[in-house]
N, C-alpha and C. Protein backbone atom coordinates (compact mmCIF):
# COMPACT_ATOMS: atom_id res chain seq x y z
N UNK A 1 -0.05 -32.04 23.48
CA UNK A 1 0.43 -33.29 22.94
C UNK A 1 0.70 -33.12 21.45
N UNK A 2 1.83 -33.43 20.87
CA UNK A 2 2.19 -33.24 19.58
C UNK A 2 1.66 -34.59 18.97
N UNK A 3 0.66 -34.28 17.97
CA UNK A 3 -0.17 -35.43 16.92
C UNK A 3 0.18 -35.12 15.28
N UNK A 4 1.68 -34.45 15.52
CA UNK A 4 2.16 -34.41 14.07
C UNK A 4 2.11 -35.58 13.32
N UNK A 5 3.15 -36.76 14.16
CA UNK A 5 3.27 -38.04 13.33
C UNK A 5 2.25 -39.12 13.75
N UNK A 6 0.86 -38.50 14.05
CA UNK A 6 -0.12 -39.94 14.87
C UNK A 6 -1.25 -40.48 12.98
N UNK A 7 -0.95 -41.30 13.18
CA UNK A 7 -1.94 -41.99 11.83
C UNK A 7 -3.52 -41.99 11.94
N UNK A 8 -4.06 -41.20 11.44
CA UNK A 8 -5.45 -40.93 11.28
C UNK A 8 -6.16 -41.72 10.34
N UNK A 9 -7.31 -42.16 11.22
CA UNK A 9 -7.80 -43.32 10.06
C UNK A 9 -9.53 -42.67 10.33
N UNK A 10 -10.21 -43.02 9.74
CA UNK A 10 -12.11 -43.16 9.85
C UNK A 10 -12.03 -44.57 9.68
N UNK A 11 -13.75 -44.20 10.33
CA UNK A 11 -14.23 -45.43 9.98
C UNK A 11 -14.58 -46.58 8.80
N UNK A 12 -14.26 -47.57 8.28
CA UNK A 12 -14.42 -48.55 7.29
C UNK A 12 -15.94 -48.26 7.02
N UNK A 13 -16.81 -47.93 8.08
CA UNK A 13 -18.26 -47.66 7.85
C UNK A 13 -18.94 -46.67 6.91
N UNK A 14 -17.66 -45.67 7.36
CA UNK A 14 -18.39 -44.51 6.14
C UNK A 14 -17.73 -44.25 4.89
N UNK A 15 -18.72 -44.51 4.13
CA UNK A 15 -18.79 -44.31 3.12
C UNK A 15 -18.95 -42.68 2.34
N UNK A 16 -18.93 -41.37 3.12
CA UNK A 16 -18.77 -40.46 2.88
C UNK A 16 -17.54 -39.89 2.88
N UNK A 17 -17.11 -39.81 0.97
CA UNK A 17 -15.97 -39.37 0.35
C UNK A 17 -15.57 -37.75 0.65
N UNK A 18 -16.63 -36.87 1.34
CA UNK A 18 -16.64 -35.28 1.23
C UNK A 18 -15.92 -35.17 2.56
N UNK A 19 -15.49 -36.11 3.13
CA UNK A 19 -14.88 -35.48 4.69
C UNK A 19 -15.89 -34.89 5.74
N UNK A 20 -17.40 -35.62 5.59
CA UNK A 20 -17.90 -35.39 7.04
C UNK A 20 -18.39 -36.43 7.46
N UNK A 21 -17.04 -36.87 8.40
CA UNK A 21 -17.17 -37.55 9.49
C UNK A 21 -15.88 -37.37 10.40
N UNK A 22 -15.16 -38.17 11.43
CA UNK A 22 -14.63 -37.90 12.49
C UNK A 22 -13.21 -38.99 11.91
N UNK A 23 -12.34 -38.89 12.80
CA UNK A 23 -10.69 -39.40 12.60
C UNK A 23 -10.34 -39.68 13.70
N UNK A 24 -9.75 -40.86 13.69
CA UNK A 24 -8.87 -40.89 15.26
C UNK A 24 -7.97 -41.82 14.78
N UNK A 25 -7.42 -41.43 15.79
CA UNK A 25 -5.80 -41.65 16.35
C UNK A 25 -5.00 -42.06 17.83
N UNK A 26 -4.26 -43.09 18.01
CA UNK A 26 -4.06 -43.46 18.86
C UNK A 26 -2.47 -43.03 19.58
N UNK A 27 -2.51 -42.60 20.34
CA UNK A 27 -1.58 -42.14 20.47
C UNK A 27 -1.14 -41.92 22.39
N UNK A 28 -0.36 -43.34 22.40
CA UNK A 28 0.50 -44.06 23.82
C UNK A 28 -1.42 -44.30 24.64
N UNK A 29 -1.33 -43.26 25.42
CA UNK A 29 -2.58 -43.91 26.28
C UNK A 29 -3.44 -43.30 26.39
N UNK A 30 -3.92 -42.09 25.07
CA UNK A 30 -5.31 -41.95 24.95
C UNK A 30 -5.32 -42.15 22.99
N UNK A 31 -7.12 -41.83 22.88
CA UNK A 31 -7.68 -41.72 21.83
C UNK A 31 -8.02 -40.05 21.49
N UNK A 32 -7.11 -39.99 20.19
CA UNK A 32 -7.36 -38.74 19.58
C UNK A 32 -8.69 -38.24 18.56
N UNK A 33 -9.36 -37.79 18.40
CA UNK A 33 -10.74 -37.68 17.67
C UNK A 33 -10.63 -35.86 16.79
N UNK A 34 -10.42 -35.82 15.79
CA UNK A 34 -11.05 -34.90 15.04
C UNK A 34 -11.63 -34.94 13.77
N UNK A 35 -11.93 -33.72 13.07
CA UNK A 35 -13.12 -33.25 12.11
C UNK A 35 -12.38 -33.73 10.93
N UNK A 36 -12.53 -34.51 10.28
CA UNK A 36 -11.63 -34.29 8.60
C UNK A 36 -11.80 -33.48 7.97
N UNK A 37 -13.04 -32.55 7.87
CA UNK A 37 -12.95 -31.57 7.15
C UNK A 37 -12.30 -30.42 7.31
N UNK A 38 -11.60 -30.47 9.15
CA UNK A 38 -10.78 -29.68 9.61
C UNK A 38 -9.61 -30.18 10.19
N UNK A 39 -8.55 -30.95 9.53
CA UNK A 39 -7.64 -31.96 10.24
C UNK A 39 -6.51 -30.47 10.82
N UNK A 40 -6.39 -29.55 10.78
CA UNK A 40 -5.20 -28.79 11.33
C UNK A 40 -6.32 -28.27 12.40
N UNK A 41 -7.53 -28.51 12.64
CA UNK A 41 -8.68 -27.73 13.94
C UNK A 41 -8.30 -28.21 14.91
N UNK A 42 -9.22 -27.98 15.63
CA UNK A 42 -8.87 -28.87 17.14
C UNK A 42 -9.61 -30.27 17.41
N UNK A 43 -8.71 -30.75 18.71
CA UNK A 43 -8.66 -32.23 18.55
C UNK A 43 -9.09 -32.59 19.98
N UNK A 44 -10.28 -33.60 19.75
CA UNK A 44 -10.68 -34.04 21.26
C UNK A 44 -9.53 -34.70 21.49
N UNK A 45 -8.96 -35.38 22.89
CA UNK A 45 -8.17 -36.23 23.60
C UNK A 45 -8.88 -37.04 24.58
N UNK A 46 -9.29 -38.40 24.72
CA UNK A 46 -9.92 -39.08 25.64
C UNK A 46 -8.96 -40.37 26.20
N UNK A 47 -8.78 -40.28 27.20
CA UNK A 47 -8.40 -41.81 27.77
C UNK A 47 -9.24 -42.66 27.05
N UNK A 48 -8.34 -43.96 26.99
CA UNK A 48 -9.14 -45.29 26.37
C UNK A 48 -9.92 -45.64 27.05
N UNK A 49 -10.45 -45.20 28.22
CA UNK A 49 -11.53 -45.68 29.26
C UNK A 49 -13.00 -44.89 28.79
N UNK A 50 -12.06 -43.41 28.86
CA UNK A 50 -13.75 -42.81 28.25
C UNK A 50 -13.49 -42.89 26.83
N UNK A 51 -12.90 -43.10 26.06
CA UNK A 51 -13.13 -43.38 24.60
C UNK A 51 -14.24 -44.63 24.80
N UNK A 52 -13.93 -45.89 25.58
CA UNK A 52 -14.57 -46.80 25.20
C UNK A 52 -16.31 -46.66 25.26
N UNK A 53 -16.55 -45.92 27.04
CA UNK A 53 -17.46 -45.33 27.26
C UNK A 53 -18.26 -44.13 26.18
N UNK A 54 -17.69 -43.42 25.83
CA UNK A 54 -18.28 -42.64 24.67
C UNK A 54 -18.62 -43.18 23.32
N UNK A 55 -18.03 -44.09 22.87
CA UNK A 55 -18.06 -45.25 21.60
C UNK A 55 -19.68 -45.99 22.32
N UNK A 56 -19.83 -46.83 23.29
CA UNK A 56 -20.56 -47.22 23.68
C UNK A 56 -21.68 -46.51 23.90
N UNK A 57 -21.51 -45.28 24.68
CA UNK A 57 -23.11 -44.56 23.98
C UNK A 57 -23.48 -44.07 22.92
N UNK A 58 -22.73 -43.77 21.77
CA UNK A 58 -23.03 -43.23 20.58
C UNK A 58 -23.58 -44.45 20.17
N UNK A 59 -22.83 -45.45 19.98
CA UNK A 59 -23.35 -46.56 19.76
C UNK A 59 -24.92 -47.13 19.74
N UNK A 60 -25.62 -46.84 20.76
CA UNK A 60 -26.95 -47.30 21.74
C UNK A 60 -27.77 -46.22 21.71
N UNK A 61 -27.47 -45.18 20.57
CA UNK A 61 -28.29 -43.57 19.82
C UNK A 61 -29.57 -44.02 18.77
């Protein structure tokens, strides 16, 4: 899947300026997830079903 032109955002939550935390991106009908400190690395891909599911257990950690 080409995620040249997909808009990468973090979370409003973190407050860590050094780039460790996670990025995603939405892109048609899944959720894209990678490293900011490695944005050209590799990139999880989840359907919005298990995105929601995975959000939801990190969540309840």
């Amino acid at each position: 899947m080409d995620l040249s032109t997909a808009t990468w955002r973090k979370s409003s939550y973190s407050g860590d300026n050094q780039g460790d935390c996670i990025e995603l991106a939405n892109a048609s009908s899944i959720v894209a997830m990678r490293d900011s400190k490695d944005p050209d690395g590799p990139k999880l891909l989840l359907d919005r079903h298990d995105f929601q599911r995975f959000a939801g257990t990190i969540k309840n950690l």
